[in-house]
C-alpha atoms as a PDB file:
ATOM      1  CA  UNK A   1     -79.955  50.477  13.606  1.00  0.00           C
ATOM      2  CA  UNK A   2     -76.727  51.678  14.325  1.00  0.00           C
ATOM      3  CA  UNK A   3     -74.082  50.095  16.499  1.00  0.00           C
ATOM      4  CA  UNK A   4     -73.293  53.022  18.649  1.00  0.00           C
ATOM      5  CA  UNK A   5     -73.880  56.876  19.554  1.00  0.00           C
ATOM      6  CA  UNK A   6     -73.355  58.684  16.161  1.00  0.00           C
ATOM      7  CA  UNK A   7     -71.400  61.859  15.900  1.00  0.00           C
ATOM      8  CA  UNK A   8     -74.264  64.015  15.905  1.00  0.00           C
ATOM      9  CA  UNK A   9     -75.813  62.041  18.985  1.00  0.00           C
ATOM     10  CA  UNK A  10     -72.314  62.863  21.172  1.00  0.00           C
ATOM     11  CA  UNK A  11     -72.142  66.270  19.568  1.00  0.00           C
ATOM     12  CA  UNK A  12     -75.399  67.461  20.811  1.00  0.00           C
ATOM     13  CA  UNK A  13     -75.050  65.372  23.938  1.00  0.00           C
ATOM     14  CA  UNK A  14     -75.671  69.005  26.761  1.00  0.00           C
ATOM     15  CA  UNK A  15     -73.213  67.597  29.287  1.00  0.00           C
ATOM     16  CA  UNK A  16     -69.886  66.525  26.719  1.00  0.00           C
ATOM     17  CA  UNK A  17     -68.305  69.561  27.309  1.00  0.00           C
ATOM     18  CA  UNK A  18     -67.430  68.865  30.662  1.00  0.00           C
ATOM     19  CA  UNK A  19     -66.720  65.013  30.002  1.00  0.00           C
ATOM     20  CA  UNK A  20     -64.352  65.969  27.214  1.00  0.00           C
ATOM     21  CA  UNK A  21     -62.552  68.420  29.953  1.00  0.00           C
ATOM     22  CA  UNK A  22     -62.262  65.439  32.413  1.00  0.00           C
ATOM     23  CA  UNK A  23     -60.668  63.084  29.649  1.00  0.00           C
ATOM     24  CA  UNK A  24     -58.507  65.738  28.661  1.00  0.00           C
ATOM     25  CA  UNK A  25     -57.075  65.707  32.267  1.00  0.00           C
ATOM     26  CA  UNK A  26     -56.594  61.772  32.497  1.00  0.00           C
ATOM     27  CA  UNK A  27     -55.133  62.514  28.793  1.00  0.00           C
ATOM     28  CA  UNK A  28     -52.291  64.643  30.463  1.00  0.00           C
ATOM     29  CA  UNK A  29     -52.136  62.791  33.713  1.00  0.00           C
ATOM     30  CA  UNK A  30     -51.190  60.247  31.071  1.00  0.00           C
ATOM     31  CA  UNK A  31     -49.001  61.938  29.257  1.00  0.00           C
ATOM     32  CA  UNK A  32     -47.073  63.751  32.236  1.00  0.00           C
ATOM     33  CA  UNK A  33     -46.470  59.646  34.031  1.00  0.00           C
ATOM     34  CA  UNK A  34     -44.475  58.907  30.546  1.00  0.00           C
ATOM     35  CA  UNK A  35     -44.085  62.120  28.531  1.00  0.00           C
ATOM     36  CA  UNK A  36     -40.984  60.185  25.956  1.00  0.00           C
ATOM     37  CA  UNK A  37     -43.731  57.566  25.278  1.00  0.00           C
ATOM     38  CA  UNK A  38     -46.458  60.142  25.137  1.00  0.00           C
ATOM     39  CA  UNK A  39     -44.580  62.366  22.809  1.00  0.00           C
ATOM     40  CA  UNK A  40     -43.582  59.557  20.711  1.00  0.00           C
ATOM     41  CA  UNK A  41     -47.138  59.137  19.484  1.00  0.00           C
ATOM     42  CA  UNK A  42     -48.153  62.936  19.857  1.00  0.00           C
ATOM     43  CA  UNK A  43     -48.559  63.689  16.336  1.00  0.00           C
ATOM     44  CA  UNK A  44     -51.103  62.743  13.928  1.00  0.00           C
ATOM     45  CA  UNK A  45     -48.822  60.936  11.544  1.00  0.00           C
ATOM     46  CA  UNK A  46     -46.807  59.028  14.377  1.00  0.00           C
ATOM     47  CA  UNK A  47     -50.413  58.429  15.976  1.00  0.00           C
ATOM     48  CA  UNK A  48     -51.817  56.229  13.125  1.00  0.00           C
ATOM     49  CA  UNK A  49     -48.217  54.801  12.233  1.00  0.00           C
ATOM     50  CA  UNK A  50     -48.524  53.328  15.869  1.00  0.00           C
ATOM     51  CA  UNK A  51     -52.193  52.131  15.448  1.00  0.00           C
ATOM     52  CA  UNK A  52     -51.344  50.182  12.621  1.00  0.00           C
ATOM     53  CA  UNK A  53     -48.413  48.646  14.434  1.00  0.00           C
ATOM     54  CA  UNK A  54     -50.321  47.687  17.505  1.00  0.00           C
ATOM     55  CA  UNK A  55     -53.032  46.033  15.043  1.00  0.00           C
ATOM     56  CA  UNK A  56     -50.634  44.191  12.896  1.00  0.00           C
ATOM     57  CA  UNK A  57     -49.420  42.600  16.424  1.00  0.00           C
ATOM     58  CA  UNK A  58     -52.957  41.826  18.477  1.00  0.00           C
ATOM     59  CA  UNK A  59     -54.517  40.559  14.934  1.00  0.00           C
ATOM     60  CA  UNK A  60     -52.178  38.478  14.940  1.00  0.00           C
ATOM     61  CA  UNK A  61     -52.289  37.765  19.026  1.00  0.00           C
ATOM     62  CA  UNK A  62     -56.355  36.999  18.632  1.00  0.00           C
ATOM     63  CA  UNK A  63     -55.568  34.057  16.126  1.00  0.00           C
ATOM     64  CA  UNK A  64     -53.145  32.843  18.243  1.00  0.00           C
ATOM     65  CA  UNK A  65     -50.066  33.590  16.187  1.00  0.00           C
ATOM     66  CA  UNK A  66     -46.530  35.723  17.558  1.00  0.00           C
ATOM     67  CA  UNK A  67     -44.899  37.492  14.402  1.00  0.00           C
ATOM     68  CA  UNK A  68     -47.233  39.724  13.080  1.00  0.00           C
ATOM     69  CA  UNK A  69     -45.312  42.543  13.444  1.00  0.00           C
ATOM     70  CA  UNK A  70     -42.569  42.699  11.160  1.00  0.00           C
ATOM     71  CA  UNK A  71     -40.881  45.945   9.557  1.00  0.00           C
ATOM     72  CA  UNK A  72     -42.132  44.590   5.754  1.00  0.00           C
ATOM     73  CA  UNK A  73     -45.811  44.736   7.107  1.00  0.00           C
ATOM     74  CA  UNK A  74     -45.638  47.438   8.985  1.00  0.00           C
ATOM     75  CA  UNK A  75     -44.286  49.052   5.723  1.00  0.00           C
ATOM     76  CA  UNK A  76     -46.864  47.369   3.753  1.00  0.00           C
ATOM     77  CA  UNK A  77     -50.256  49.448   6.269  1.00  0.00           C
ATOM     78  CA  UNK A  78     -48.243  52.741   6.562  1.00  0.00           C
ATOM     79  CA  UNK A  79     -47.579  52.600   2.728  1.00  0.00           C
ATOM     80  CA  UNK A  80     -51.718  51.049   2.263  1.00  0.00           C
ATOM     81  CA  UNK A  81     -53.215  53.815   3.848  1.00  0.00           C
ATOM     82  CA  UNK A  82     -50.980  56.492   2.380  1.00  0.00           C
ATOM     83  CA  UNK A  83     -49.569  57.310   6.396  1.00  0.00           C
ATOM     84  CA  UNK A  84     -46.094  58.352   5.633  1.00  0.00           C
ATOM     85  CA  UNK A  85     -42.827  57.605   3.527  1.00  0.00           C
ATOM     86  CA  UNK A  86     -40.991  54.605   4.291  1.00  0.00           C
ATOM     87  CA  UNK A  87     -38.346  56.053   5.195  1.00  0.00           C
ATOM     88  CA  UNK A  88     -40.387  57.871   7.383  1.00  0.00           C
ATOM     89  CA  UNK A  89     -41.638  54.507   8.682  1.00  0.00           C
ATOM     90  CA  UNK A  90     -38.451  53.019   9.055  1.00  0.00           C
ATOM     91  CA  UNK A  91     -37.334  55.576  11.445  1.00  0.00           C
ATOM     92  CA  UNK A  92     -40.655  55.162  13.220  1.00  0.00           C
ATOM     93  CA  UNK A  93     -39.500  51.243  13.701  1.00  0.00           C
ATOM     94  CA  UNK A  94     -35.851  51.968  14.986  1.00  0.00           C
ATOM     95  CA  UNK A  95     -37.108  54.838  17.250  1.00  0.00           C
ATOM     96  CA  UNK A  96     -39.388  52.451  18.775  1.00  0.00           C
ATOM     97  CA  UNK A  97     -36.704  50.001  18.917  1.00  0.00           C
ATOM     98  CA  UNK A  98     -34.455  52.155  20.523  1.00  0.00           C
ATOM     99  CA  UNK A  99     -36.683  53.548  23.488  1.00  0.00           C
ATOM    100  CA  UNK A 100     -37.478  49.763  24.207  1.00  0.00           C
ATOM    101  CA  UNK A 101     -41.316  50.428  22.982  1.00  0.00           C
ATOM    102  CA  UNK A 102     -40.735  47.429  20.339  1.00  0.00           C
ATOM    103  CA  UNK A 103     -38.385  44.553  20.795  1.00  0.00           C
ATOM    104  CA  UNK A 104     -37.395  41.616  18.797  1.00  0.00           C
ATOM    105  CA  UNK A 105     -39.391  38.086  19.423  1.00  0.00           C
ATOM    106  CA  UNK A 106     -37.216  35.942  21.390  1.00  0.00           C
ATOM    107  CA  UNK A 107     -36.495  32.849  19.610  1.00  0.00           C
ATOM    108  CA  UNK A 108     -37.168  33.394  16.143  1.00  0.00           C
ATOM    109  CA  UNK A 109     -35.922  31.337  13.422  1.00  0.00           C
ATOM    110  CA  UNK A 110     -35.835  32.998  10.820  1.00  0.00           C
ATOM    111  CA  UNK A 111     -32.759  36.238  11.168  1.00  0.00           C
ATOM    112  CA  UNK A 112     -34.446  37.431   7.623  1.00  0.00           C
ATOM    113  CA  UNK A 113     -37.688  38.618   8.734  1.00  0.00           C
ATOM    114  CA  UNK A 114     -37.239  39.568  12.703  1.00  0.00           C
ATOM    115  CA  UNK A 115     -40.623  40.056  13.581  1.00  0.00           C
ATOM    116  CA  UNK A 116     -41.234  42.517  16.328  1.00  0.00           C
ATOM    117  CA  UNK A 117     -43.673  42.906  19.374  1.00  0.00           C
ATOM    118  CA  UNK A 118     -45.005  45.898  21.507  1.00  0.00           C
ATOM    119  CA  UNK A 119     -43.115  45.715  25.141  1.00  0.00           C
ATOM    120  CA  UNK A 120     -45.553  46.266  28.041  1.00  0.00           C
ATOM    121  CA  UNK A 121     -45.431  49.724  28.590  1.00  0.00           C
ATOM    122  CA  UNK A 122     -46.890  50.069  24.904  1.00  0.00           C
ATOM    123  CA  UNK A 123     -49.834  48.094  25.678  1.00  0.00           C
ATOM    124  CA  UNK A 124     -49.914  49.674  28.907  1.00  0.00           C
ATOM    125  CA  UNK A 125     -50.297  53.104  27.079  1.00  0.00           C
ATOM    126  CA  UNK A 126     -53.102  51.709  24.630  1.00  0.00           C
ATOM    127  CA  UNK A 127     -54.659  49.957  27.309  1.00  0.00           C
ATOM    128  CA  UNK A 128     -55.018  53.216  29.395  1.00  0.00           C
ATOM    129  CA  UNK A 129     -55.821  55.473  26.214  1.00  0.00           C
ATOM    130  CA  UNK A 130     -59.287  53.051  25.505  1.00  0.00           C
ATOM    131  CA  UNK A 131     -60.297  52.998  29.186  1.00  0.00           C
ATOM    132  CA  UNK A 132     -60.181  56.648  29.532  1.00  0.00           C
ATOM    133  CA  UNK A 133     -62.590  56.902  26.322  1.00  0.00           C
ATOM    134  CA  UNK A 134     -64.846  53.889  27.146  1.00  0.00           C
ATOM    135  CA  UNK A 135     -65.204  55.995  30.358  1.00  0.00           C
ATOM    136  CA  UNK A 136     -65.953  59.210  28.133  1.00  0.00           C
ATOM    137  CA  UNK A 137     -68.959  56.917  26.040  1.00  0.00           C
ATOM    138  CA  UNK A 138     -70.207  55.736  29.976  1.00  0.00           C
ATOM    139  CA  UNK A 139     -70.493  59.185  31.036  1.00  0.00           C
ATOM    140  CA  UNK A 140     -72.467  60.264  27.821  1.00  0.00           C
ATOM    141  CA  UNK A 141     -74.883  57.468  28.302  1.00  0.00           C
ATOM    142  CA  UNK A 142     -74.457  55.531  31.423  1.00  0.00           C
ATOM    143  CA  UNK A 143     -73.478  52.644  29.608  1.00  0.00           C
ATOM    144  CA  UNK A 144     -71.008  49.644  31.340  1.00  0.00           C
ATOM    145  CA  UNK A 145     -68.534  49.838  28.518  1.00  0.00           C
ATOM    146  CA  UNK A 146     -65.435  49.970  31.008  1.00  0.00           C
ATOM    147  CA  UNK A 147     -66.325  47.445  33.520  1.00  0.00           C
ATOM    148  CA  UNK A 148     -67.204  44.951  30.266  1.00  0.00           C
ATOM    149  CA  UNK A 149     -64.023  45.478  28.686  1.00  0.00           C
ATOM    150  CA  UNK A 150     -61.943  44.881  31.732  1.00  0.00           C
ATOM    151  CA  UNK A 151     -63.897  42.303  32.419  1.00  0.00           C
ATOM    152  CA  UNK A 152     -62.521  40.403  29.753  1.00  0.00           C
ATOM    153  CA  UNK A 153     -58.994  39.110  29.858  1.00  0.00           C
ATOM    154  CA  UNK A 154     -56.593  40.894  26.814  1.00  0.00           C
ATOM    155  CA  UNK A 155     -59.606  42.374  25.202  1.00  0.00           C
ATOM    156  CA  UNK A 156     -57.325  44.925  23.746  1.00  0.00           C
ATOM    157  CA  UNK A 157     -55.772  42.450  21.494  1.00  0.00           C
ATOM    158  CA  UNK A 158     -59.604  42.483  19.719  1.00  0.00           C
ATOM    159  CA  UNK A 159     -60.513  45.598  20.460  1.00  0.00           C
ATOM    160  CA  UNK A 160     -57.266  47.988  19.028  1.00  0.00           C
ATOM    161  CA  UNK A 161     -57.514  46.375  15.438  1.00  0.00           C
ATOM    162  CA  UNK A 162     -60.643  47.430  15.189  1.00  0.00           C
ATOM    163  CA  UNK A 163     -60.550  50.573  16.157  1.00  0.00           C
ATOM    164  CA  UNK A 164     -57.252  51.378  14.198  1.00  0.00           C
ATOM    165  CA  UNK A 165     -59.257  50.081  11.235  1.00  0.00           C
ATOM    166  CA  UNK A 166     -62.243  52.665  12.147  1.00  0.00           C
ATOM    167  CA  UNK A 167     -59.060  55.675  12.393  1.00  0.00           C
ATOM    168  CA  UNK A 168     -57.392  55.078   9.514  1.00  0.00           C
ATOM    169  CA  UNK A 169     -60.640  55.104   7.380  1.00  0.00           C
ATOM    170  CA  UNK A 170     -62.428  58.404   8.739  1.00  0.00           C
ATOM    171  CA  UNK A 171     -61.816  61.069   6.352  1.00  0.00           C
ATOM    172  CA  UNK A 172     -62.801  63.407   9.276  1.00  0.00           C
ATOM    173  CA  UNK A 173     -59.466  61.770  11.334  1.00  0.00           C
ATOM    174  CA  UNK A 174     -57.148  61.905   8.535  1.00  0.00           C
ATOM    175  CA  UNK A 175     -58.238  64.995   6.952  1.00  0.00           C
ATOM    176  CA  UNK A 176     -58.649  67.485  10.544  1.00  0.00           C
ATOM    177  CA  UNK A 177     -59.892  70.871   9.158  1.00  0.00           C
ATOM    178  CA  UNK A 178     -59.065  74.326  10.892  1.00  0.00           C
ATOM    179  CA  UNK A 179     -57.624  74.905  14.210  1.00  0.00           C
ATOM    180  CA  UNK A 180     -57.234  71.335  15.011  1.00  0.00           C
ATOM    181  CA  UNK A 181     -55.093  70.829  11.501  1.00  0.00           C
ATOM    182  CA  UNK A 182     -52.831  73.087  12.839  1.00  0.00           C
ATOM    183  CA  UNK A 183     -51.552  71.431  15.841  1.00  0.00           C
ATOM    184  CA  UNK A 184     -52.444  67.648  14.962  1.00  0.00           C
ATOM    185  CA  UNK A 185     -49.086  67.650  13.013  1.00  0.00           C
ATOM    186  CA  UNK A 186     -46.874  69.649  15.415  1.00  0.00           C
ATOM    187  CA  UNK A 187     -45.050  67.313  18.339  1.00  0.00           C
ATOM    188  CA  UNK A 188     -47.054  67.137  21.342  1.00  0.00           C
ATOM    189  CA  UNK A 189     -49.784  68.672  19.175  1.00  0.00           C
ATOM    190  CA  UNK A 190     -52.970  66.811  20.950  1.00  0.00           C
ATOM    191  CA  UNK A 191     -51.017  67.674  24.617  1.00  0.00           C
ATOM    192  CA  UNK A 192     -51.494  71.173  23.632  1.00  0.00           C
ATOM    193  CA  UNK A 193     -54.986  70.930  22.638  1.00  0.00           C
ATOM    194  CA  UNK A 194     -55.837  68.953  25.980  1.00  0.00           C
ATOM    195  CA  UNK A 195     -53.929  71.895  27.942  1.00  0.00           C
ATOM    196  CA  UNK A 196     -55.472  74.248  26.706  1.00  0.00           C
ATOM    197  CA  UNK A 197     -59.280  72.455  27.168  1.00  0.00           C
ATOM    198  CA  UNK A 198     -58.523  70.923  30.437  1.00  0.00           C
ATOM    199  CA  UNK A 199     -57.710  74.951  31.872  1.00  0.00           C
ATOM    200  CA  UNK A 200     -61.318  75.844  30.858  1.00  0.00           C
ATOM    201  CA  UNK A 201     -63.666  76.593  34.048  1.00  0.00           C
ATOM    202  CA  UNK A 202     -67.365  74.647  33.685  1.00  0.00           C
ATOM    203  CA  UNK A 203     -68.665  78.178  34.625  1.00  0.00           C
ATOM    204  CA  UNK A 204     -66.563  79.455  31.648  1.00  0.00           C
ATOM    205  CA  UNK A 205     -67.793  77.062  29.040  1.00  0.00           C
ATOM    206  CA  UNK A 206     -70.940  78.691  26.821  1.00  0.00           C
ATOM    207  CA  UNK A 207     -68.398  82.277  26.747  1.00  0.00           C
ATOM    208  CA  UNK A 208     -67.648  83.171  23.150  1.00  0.00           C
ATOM    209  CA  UNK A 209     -64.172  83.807  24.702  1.00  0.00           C
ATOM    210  CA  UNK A 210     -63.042  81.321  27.094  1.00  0.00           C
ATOM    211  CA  UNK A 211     -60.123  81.677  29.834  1.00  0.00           C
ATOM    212  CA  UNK A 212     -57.319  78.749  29.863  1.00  0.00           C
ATOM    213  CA  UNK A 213     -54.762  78.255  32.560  1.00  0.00           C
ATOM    214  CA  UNK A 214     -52.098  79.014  30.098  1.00  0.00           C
ATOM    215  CA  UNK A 215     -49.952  82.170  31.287  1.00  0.00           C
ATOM    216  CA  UNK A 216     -46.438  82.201  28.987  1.00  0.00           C
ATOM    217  CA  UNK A 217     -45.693  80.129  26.317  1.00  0.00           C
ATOM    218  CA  UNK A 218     -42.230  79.870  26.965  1.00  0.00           C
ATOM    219  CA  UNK A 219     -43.335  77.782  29.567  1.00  0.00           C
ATOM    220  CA  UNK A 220     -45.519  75.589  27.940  1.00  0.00           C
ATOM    221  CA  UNK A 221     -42.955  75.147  25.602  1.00  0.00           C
ATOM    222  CA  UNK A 222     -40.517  73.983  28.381  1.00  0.00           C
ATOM    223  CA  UNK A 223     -43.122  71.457  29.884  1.00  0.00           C
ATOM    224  CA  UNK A 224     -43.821  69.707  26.376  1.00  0.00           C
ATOM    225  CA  UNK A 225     -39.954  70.501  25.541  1.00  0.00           C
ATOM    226  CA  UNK A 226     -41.076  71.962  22.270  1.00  0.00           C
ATOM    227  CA  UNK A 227     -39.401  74.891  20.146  1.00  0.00           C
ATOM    228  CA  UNK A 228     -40.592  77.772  21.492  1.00  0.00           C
ATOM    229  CA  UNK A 229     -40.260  79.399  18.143  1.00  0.00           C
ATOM    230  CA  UNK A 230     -42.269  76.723  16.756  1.00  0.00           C
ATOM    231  CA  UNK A 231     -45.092  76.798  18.919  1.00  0.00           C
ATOM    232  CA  UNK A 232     -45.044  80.483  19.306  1.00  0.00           C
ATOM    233  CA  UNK A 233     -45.609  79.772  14.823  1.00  0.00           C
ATOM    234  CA  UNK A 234     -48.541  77.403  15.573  1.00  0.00           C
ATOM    235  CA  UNK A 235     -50.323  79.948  18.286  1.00  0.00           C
ATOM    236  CA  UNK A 236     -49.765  82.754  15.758  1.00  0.00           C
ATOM    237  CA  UNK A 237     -51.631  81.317  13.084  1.00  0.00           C
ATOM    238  CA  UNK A 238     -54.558  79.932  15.534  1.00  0.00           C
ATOM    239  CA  UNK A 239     -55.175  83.451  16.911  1.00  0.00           C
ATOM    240  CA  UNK A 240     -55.363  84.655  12.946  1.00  0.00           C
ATOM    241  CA  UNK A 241     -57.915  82.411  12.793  1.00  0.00           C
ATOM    242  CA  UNK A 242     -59.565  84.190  15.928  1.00  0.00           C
ATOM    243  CA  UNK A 243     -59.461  80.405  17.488  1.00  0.00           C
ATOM    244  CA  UNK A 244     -57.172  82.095  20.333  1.00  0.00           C
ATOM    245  CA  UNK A 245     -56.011  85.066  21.731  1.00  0.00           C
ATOM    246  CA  UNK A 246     -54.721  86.743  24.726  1.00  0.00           C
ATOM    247  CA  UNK A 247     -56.889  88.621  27.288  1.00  0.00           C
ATOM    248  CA  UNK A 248     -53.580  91.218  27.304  1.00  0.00           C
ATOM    249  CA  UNK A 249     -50.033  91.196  25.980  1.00  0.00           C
ATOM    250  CA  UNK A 250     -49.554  88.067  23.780  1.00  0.00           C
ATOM    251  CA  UNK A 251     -47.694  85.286  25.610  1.00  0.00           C
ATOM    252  CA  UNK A 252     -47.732  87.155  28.730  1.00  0.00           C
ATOM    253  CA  UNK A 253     -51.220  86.972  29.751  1.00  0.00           C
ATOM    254  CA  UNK A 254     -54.191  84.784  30.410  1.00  0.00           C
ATOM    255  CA  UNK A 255     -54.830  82.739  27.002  1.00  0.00           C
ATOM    256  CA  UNK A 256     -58.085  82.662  25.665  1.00  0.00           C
ATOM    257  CA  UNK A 257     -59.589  80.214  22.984  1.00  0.00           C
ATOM    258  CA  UNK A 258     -62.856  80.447  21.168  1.00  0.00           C
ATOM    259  CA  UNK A 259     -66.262  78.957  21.548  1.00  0.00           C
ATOM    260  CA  UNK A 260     -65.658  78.334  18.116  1.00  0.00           C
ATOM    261  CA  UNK A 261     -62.331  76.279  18.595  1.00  0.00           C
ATOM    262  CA  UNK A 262     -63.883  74.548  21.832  1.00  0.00           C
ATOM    263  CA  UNK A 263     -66.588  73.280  19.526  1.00  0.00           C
ATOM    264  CA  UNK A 264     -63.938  72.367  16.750  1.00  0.00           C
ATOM    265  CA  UNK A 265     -61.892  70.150  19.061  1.00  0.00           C
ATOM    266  CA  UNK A 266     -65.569  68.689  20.929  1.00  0.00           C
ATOM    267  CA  UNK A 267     -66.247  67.399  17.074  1.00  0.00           C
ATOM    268  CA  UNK A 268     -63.542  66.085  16.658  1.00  0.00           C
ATOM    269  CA  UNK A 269     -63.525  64.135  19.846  1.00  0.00           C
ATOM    270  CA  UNK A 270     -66.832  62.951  19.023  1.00  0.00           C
ATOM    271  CA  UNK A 271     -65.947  61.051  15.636  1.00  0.00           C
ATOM    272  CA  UNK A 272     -63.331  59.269  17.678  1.00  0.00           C
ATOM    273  CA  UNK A 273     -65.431  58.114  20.511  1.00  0.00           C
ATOM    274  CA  UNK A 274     -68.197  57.211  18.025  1.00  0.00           C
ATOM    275  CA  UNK A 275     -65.362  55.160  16.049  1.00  0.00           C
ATOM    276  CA  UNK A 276     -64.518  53.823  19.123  1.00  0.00           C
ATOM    277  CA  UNK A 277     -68.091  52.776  20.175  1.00  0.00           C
ATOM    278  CA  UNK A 278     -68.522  51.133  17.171  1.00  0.00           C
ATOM    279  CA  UNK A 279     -65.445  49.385  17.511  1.00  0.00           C
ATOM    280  CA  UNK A 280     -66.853  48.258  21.144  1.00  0.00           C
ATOM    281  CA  UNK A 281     -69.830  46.988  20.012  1.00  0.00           C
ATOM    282  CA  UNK A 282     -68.474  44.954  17.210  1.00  0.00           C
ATOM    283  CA  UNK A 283     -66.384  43.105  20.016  1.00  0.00           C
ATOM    284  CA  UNK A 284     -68.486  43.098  22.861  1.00  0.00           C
ATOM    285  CA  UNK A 285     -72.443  43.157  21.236  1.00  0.00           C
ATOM    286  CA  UNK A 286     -71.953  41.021  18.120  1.00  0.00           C
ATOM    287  CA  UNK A 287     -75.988  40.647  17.560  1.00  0.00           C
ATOM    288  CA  UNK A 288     -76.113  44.602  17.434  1.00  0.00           C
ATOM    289  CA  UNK A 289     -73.459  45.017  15.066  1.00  0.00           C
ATOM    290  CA  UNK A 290     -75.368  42.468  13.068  1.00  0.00           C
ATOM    291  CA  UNK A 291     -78.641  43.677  13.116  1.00  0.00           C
ATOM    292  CA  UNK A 292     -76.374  46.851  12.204  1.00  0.00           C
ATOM    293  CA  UNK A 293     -74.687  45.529   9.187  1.00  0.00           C
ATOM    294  CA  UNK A 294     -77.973  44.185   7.696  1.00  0.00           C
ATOM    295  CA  UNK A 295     -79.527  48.253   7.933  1.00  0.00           C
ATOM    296  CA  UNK A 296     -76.057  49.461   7.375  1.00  0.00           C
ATOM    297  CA  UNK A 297     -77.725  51.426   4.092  1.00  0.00           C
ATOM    298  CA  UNK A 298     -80.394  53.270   6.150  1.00  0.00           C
ATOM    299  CA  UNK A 299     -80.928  57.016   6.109  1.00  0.00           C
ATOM    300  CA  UNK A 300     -80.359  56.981  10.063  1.00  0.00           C
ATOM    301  CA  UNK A 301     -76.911  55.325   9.901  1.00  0.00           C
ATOM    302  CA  UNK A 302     -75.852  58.295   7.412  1.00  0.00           C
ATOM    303  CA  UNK A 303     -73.795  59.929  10.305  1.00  0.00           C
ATOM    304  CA  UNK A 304     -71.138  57.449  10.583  1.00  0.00           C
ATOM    305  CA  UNK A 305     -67.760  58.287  11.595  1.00  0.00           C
ATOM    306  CA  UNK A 306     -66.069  56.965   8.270  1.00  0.00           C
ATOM    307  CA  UNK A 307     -66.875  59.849   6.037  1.00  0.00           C
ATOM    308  CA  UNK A 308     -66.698  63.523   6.818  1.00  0.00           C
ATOM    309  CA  UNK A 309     -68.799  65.235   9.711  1.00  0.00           C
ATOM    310  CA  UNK A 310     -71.727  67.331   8.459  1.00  0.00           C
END
C-alpha cells in the first residue's frame, strides 16, 4: 500500500491536462501579485535553497523551538544535499535579508549565531504554493486534501519539512531531463513554462503541435524582466529540440510547443504532486503512511517519486 497517487497513477490520470493548465494560472496569478518574491525562488537552485530554509525554520517551529534558522545550518542542508556553493548560499541569505523575506529573531542572546526567521509574506508564498497543489491532488481524485489542511491551524510548519525532504531526494526533481532542464535553471524559468501551458486551449490539447498565447518574445521578456538575449538562447535550443516552434516568423508569431514537451512538463508535475501527496498523508493519515512503511518494499510501491520516473 502506498501512501498516495503514484506518478504513473497522476500521469495517466485522462483529465490532468487541464488541471495542470488551471494550476499553472493560479501559479502566475501568484507570481504576477509579488513577481520580486516570485522571481526570487524562480529557479531550480534558488527553489530548493529556499525549501531547505523554510524546513530548517518550521522543524524547528513544530517542536516548539525559535532559532532554527541560522546561516551555519542553512549552510550545513545546501552544502548536505550538494544545492549550491556557499558562497552561493550566502548570497541567497543576504538577498533574502535584504528584500525583508528573512529577518533577524528579535531578542536573541547570543550576537554569534543570529538565527533567522521567514517574515510573513514568505510563509504567505509557501502557504499559497501547497494549497494550489493540494487543490491539483483534489481535482485528480476528489479527495478533501485542501479543506483538511486548512483546517488545521499552522499545518505548514509540519507539512513544508516534509515535503522539502521528498524534493531534495527525487532524482527526477534534481536531475530534470530535456526541455524542462533547459529552463529550470534560467530566472523565472518555471514562469515561463506555466506561460507557455496556461496559453494552451482544452480544444488544443491532444495536437502534436499546440498553439500558446505567446506572440513576441521581447515581450515576454519585458513581463518576467529577463534578458531578452538570454531567453531568446533558451527558446533557441527548445525549438532544436522540436519542443517549440513558431507557426510563422520566429518571435513574431503565434508560439507553438509540442505534445511532446506538454507531456514532459505534465511528468514532471506529477512527481511533485505525488511527493507532495505523500508528504500529506504522512501529516494528515498517519495509519496509512504506516501501513505504507511496513509494505514500503512491495512491487506496487516501485513508482515512488524518490528515484527516477520510468
Amino acid at each position: 500500500m502506498r501512501l498516495g497517487m503514484t506518478v504513473d497513477e497522476i500521469v495517466e490520470h485522462p483529465a490532468l491536462h487541464g488541471h495542470i493548465r488551471r494550476q499553472a494560472l493560479l501559479l502566475l496569478q501568484a507570481y504576477e501579485g509579488n513577481p520580486r518574491l516570485s522571481s526570487v525562488f524562480a529557479t531550480q537552485q534558488r527553489w530548493l535553497m529556499g525549501h531547505i530554509a523554510l524546513s530548517l525554520h518550521f522543524r524547528a517551529a513544530s517542536a516548539g523551538r525559535s532559532g532554527g534558522l541560522t546561516a551555519a545550518r542553512f549552510f550545513d542542508g545546501v552544502a548536505k544535499h550538494e544545492v549550491a556553493s556557499r558562497n552561493t548560499a550566502d548570497a541567497f541569505i543576504k538577498e533574502m535579508l535584504k528584500y525583508g523575506y528573512v529577518q533577524h529573531v528579535a531578542g536573541g542572546t547570543d550576537k554569534r549565531v543570529r538565527p533567522l526567521e521567514p517574515t510573513q509574506p514568505s510563509i504567505d508564498a509557501i502557504h499559497g504554493w501547497v494549497v494550489v497543489h493540494l487543490a491539483t491532488l483534489d481535482k485528480l481524485d476528489g479527495g478533501g486534501r485542501v479543506e483538511t489542511y486548512l483546517g488545521v491551524p499552522d499545518a505548514i510548519a509540519d507539512l513544508q519539512p516534509l515535503i522539502a525532504e521528498g524534493l531534495l531526494c527525487s532524482r527526477s526533481i534534481r536531475e530534470p531531463e530535456r526541455t524542462f532542464s533547459l529552463f529550470t535553471w534560467l530566472d523565472n524559468g518555471g514562469v515561463v513554462m506555466e506561460w507557455l501551458i496556461s496559453g494552451i486551449e482544452e480544444r488544443d490539447a491532444g495536437a502534436a503541435r499546440v498553439p500558446t498565447g505567446v506572440v513576441s518574445i521581447a515581450a515576454l521578456a519585458d513581463w518576467l524582466k529577463l534578458s531578452r538575449t538570454h531567453l531568446a538562447r533558451k527558446l533557441r535550443e527548445a525549438e532544436e529540440m522540436g519542443s517549440i516552434g513558431w507557426e510563422g516568423r520566429r518571435g513574431r508569431s503565434v508560439m507553438w510547443v509540442s505534445d511532446g514537451f506538454r507531456r514532459e512538463y505534465a511528468r514532471a508535475q506529477a512527481v511533485k504532486l505525488a511527493i507532495i501527496d505523500d508528504a500529506f498523508n504522512v501529516r494528515f493519515r498517519p495509519s496509512v503512511a504506516r501501513v505504507a512503511a511496513v509494505t514500503a518494499d512491495s512491487p506496487r510501491n516501485s513508482q515512488h517519486p524518490g528515484g527516477p520516473s520510468n
